[in-house]
C-alpha atoms as a PDB file:
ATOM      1  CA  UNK A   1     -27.661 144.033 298.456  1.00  0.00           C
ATOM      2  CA  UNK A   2     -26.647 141.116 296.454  1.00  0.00           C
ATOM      3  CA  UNK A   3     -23.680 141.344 293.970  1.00  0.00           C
ATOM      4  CA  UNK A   4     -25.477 141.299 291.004  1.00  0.00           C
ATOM      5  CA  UNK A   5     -26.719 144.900 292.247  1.00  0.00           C
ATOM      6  CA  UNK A   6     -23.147 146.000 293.775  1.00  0.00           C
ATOM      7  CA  UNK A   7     -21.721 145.359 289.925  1.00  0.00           C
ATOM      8  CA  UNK A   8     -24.617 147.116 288.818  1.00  0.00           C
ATOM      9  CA  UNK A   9     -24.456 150.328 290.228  1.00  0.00           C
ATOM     10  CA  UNK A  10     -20.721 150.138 290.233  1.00  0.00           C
ATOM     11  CA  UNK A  11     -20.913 150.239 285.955  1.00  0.00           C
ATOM     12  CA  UNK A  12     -23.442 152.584 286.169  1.00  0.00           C
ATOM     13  CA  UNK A  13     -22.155 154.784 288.664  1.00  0.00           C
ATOM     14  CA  UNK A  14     -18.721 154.653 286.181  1.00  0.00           C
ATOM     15  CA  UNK A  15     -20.889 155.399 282.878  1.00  0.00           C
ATOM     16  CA  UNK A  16     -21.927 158.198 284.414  1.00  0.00           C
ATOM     17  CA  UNK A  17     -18.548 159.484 285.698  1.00  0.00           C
ATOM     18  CA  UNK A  18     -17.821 158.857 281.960  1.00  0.00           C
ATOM     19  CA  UNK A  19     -20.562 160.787 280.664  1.00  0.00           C
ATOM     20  CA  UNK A  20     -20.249 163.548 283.200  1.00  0.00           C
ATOM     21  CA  UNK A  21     -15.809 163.862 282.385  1.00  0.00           C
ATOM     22  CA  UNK A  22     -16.831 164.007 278.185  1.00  0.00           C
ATOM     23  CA  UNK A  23     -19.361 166.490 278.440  1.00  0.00           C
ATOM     24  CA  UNK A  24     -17.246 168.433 281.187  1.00  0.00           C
ATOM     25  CA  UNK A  25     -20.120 168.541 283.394  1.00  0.00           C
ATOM     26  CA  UNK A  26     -19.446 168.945 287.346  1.00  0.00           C
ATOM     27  CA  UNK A  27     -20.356 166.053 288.948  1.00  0.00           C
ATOM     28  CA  UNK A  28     -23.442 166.323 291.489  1.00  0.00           C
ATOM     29  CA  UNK A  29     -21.184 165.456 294.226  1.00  0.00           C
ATOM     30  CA  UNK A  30     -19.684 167.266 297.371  1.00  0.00           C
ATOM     31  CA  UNK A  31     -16.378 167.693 297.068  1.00  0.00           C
ATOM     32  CA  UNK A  32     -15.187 167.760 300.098  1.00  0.00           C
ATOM     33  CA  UNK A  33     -14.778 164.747 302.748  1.00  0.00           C
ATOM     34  CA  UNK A  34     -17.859 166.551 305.186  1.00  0.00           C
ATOM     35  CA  UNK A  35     -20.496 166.199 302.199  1.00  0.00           C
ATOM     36  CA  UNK A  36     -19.244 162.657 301.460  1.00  0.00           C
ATOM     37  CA  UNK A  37     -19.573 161.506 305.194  1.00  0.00           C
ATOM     38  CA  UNK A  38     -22.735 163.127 305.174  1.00  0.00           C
ATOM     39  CA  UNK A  39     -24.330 161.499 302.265  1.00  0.00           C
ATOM     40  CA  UNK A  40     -23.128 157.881 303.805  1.00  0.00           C
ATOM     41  CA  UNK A  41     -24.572 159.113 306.733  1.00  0.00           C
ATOM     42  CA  UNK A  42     -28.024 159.863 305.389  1.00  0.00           C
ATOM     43  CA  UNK A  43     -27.702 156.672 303.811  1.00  0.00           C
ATOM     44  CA  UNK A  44     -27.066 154.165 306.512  1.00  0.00           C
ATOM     45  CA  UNK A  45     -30.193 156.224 308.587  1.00  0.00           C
ATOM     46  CA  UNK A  46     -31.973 155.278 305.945  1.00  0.00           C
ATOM     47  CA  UNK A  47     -31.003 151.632 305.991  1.00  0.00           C
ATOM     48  CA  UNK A  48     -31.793 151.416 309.881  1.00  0.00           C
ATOM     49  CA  UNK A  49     -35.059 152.805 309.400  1.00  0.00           C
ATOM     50  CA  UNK A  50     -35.676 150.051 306.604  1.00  0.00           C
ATOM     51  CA  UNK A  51     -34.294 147.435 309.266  1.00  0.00           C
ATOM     52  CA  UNK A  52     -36.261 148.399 312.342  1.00  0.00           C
ATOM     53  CA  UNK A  53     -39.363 149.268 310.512  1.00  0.00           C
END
């Protein structure tokens, strides 16, 4: 991922934090530190699948 995407999805990620806090929407989100391991964790599977594939 080059930094021209990390910056991306970092603004984007934040406009939608924004979006989510004015409407007073729950974010689609675990909220506790199991679900957020979790989602990493399905993430970087999915990045050695990419690698080795």
């Amino acid at each position: 991922m080059g930094m021209n995407e990390m910056i991306l999805s970092s603004v984007v990620g934040l406009v939608i934090g924004i979006v989510f806090g004015v409407l007073k929407l729950p974010l689609p989100t675990p909220d506790k530190i199991e679900g957020v391991i979790a989602v990493i964790a399905v993430f970087a599977g999915m990045m050695l699948v990419k690698q080795f594939t």
